[in-house]
PDB file of N, CA and C in Angstrom:
ATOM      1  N   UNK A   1     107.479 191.520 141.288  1.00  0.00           N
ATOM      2  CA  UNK A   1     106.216 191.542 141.990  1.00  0.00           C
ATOM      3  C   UNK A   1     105.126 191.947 141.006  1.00  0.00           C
ATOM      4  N   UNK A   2     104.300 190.961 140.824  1.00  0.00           N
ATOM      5  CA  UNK A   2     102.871 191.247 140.241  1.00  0.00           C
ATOM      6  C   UNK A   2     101.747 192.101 140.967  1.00  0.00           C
ATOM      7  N   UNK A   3     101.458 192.980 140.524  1.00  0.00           N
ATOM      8  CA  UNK A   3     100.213 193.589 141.438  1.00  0.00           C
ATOM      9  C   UNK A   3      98.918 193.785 140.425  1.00  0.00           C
ATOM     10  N   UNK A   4      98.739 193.268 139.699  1.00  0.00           N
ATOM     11  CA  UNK A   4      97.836 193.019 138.630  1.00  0.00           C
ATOM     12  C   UNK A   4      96.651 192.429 139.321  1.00  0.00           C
ATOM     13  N   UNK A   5      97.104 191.280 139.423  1.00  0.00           N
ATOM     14  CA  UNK A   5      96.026 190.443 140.600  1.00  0.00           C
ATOM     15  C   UNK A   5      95.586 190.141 141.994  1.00  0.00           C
ATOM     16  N   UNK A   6      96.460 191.406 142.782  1.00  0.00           N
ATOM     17  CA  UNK A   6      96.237 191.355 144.123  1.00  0.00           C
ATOM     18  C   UNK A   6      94.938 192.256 144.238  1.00  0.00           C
ATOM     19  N   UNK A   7      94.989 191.682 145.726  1.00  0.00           N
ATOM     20  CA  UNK A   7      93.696 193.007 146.133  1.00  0.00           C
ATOM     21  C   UNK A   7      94.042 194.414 147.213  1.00  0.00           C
ATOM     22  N   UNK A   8      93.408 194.879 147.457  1.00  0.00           N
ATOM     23  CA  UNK A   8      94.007 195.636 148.400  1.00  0.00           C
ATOM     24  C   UNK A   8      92.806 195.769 149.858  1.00  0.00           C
ATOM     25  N   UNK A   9      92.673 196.053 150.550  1.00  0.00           N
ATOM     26  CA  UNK A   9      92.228 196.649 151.504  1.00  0.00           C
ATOM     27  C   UNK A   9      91.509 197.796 152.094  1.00  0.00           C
ATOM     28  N   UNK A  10      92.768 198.213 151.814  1.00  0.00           N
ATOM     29  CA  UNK A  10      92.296 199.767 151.875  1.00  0.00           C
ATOM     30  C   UNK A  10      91.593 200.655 151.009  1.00  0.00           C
ATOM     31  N   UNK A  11      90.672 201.589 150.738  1.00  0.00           N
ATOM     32  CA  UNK A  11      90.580 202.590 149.897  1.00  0.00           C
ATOM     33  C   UNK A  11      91.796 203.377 149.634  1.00  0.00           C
ATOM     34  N   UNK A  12      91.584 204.042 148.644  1.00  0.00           N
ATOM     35  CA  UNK A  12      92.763 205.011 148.058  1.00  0.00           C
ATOM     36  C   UNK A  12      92.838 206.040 148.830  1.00  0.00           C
ATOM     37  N   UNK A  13      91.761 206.472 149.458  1.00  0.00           N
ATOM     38  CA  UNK A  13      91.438 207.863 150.284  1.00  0.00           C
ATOM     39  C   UNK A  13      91.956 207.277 151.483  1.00  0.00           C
ATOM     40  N   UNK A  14      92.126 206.102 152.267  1.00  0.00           N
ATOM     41  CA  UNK A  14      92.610 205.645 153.547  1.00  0.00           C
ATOM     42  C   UNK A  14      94.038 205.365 153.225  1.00  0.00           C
ATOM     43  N   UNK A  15      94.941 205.147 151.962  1.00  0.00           N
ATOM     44  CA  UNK A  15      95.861 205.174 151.707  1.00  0.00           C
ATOM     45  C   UNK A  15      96.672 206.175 152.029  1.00  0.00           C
ATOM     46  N   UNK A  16      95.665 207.085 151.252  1.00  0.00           N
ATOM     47  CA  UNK A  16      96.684 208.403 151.456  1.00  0.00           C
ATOM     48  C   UNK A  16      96.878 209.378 153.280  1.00  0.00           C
ATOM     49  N   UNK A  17      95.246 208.971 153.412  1.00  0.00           N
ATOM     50  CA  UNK A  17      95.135 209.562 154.653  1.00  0.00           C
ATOM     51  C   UNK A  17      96.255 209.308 155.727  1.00  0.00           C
ATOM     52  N   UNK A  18      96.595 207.475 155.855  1.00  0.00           N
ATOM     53  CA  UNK A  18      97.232 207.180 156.640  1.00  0.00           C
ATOM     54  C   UNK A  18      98.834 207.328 156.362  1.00  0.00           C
ATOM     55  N   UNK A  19      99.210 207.682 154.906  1.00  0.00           N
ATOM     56  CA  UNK A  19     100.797 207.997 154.877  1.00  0.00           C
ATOM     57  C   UNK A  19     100.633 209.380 154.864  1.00  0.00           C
ATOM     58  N   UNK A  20      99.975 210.375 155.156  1.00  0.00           N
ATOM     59  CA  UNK A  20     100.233 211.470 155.510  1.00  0.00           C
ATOM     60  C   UNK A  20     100.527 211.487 157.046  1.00  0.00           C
ATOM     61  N   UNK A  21      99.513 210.932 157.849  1.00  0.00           N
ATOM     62  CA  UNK A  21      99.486 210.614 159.135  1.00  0.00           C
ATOM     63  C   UNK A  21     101.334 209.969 159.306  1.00  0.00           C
ATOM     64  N   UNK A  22     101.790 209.308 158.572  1.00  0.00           N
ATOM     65  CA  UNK A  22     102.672 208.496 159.563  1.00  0.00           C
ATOM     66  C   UNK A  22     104.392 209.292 158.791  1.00  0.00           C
ATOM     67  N   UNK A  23     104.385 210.164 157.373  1.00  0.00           N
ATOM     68  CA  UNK A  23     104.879 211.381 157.267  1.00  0.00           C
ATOM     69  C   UNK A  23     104.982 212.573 158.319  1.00  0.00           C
ATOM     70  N   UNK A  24     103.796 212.919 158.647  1.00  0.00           N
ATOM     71  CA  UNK A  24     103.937 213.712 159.424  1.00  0.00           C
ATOM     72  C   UNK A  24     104.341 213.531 160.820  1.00  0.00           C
ATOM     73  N   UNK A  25     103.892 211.832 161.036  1.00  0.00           N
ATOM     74  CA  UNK A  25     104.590 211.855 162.798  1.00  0.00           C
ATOM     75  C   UNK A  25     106.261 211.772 162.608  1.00  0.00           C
ATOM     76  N   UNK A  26     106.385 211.506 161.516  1.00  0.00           N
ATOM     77  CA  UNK A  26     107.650 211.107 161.192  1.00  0.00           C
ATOM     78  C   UNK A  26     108.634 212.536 160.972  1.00  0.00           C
ATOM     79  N   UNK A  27     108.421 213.414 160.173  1.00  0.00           N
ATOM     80  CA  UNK A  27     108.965 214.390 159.520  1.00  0.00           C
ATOM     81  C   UNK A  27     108.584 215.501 160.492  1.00  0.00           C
ATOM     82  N   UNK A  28     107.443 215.909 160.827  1.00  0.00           N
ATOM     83  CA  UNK A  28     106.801 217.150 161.355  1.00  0.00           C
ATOM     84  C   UNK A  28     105.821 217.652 160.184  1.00  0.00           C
ATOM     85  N   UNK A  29     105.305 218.297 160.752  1.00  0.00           N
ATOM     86  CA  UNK A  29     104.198 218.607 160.038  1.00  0.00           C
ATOM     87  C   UNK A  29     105.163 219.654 158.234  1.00  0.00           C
ATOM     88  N   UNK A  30     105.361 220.379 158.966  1.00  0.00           N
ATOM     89  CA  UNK A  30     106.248 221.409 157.954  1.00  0.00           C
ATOM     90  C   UNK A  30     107.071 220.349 156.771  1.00  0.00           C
ATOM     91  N   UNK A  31     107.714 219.529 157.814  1.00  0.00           N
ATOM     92  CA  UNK A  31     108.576 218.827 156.585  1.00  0.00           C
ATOM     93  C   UNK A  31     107.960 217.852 155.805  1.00  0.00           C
ATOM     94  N   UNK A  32     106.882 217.452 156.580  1.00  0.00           N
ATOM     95  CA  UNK A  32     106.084 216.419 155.445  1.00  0.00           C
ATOM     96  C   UNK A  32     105.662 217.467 154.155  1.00  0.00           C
ATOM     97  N   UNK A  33     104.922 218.312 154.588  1.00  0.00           N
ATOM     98  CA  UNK A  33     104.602 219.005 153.360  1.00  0.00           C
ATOM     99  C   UNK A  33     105.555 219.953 152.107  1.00  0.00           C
ATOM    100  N   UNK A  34     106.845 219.764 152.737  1.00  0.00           N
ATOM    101  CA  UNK A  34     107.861 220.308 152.142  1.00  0.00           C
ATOM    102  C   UNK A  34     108.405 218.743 150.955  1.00  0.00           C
ATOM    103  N   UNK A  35     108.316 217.971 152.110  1.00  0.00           N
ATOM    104  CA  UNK A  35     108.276 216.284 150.954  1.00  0.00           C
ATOM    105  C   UNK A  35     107.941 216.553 150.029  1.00  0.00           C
ATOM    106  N   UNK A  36     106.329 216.485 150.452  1.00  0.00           N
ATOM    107  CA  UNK A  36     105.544 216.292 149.421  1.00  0.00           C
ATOM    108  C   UNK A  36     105.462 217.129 148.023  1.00  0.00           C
ATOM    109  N   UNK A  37     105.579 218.449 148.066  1.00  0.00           N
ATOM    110  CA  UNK A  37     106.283 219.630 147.519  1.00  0.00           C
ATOM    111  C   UNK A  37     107.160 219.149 145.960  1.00  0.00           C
ATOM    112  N   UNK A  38     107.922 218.595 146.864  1.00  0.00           N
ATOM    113  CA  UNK A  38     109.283 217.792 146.030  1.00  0.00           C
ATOM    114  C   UNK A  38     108.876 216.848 145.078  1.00  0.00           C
ATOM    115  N   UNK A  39     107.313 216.065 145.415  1.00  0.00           N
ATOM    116  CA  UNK A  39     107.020 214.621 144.419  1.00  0.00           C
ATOM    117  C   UNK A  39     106.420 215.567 142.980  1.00  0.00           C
ATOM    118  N   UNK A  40     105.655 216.555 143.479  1.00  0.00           N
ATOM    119  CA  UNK A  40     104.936 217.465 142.313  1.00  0.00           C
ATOM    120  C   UNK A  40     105.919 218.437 141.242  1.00  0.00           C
ATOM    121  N   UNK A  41     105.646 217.648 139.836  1.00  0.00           N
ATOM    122  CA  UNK A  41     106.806 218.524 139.317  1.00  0.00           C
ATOM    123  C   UNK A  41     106.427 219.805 138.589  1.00  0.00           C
ATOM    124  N   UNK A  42     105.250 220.081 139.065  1.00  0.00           N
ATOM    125  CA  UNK A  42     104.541 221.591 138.865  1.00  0.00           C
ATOM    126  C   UNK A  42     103.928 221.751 137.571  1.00  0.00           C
ATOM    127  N   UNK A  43     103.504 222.794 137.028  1.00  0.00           N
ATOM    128  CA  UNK A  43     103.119 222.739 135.966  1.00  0.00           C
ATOM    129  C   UNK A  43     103.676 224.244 135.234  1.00  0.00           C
ATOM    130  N   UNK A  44     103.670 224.265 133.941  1.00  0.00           N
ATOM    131  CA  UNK A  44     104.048 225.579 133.136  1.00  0.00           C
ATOM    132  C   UNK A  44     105.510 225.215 132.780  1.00  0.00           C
ATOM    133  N   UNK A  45     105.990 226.367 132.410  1.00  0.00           N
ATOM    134  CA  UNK A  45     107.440 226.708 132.164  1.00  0.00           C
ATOM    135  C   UNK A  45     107.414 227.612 132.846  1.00  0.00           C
ATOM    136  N   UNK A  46     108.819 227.470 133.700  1.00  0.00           N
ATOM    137  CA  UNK A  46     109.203 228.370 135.010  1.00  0.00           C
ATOM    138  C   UNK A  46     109.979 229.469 134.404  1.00  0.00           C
ATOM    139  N   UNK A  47     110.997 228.996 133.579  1.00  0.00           N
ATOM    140  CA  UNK A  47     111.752 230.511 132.757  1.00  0.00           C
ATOM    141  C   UNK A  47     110.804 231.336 131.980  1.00  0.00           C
ATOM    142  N   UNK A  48     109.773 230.944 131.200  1.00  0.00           N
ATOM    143  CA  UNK A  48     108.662 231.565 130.527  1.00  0.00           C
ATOM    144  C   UNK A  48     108.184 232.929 131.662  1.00  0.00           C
ATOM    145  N   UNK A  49     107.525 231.952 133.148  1.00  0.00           N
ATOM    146  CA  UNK A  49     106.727 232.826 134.039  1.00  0.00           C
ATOM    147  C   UNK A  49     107.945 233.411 134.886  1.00  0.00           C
ATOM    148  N   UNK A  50     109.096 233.643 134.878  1.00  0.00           N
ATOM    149  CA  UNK A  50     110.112 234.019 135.387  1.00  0.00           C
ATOM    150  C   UNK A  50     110.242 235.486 135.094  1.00  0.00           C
ATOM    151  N   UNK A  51     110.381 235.450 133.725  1.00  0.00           N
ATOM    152  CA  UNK A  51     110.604 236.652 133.002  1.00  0.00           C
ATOM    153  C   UNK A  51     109.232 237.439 132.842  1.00  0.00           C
ATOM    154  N   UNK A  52     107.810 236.550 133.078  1.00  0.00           N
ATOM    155  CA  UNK A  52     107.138 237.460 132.613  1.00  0.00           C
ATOM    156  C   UNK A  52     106.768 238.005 134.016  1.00  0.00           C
ATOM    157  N   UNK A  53     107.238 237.673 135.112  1.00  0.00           N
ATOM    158  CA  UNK A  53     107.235 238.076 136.803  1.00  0.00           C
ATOM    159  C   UNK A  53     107.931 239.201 136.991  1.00  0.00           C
ATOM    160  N   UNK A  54     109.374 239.193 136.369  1.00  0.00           N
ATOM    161  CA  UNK A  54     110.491 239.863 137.160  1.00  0.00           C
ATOM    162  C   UNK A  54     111.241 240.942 135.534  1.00  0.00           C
ATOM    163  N   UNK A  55     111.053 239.819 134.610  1.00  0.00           N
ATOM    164  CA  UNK A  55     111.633 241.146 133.673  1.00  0.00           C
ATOM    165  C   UNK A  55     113.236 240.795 133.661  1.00  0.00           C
ATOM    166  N   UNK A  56     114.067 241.768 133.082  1.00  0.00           N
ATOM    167  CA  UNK A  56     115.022 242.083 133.388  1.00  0.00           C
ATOM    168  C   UNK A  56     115.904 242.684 135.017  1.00  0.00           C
ATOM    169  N   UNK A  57     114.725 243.049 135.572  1.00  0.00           N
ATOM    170  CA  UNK A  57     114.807 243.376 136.703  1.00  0.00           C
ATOM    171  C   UNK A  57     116.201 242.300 137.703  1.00  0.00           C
ATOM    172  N   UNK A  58     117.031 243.440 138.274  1.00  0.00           N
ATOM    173  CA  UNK A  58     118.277 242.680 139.063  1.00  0.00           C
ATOM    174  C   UNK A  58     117.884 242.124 140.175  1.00  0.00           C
ATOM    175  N   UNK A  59     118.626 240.972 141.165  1.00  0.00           N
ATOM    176  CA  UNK A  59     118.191 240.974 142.153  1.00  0.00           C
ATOM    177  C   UNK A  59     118.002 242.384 143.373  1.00  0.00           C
ATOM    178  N   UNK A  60     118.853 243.132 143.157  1.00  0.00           N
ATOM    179  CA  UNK A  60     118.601 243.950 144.060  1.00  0.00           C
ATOM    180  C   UNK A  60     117.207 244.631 143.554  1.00  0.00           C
ATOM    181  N   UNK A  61     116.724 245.073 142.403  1.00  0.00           N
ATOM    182  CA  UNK A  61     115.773 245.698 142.562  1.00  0.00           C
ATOM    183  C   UNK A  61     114.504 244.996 143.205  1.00  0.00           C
ATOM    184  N   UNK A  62     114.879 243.656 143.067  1.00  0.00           N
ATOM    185  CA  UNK A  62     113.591 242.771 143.057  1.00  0.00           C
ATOM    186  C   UNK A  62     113.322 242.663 144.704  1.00  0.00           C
ATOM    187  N   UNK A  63     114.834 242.618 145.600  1.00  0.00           N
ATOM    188  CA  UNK A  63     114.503 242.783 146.935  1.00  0.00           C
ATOM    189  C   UNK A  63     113.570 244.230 147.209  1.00  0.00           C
ATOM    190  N   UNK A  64     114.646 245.390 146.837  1.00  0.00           N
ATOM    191  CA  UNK A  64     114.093 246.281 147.033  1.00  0.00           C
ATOM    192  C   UNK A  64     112.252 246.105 147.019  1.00  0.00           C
ATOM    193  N   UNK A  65     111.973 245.792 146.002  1.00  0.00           N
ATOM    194  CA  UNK A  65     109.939 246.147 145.568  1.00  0.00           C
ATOM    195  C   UNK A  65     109.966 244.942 146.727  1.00  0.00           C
ATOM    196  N   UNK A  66     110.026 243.974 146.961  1.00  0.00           N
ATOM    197  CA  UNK A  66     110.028 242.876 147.832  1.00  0.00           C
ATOM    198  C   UNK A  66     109.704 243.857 149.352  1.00  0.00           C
ATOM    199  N   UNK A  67     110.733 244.336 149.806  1.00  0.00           N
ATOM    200  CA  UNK A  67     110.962 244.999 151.269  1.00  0.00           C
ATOM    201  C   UNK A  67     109.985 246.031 151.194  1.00  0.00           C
ATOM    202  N   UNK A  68     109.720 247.341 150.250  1.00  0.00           N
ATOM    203  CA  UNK A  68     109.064 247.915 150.116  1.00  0.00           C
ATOM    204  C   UNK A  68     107.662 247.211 150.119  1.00  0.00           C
ATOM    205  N   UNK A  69     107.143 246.339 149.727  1.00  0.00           N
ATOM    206  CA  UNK A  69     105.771 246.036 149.733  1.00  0.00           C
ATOM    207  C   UNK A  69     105.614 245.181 151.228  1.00  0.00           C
ATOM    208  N   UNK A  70     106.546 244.551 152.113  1.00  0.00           N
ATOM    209  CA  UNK A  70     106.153 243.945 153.214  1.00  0.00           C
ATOM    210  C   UNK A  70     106.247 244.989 154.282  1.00  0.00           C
ATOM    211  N   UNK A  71     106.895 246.627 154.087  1.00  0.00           N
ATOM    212  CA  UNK A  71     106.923 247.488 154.674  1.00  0.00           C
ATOM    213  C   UNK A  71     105.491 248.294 154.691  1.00  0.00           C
ATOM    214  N   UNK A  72     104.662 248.323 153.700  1.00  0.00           N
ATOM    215  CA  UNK A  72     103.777 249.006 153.721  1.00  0.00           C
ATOM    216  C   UNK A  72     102.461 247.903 153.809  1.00  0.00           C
ATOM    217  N   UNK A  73     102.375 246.644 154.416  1.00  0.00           N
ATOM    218  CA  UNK A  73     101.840 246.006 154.357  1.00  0.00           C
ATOM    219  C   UNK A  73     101.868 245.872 156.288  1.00  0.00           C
ATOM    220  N   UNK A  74     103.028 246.176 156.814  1.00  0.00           N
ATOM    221  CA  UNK A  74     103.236 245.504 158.300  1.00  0.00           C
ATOM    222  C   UNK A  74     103.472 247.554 158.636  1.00  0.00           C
ATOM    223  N   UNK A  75     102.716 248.462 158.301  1.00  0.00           N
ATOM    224  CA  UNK A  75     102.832 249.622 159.161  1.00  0.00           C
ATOM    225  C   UNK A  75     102.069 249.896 159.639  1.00  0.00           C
TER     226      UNK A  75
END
């Protein structure tokens, strides 16, 4: 398929508008945007900002500061 020389119709902005629209009737709202999530392959280095987030730090400590900060946030 050539698409070099076709035309289109739509704007790009009505493109997108309407496959979000028919994602979301499709998926739910939540899961469309969880899709979409998935197409973006982010930016940075994740082990770089990993370590400079958490450290050496174990999972348990990391719950711990985790629970502790949604505890003093919801008292």
């Amino acid at each position: 398929m050539v698409l070099t020389d076709q035309r289109f119709d739509r704007s790009e902005q009505t493109v997108r508008e309407t496959g979000f629209v028919a994602l979301v009737q499709s998926l739910g709202f939540g899961d469309a945007l969880r899709f979409l999530a998935q197409l973006s392959s982010g930016q940075g280095d994740y082990l770089e900002w990993q370590e400079h987030i958490f450290g050496d730090a174990s999972v348990d400590e990391v719950y711990e500061q985790a629970r502790e900060h949604w505890e003093a946030r919801h008292d």
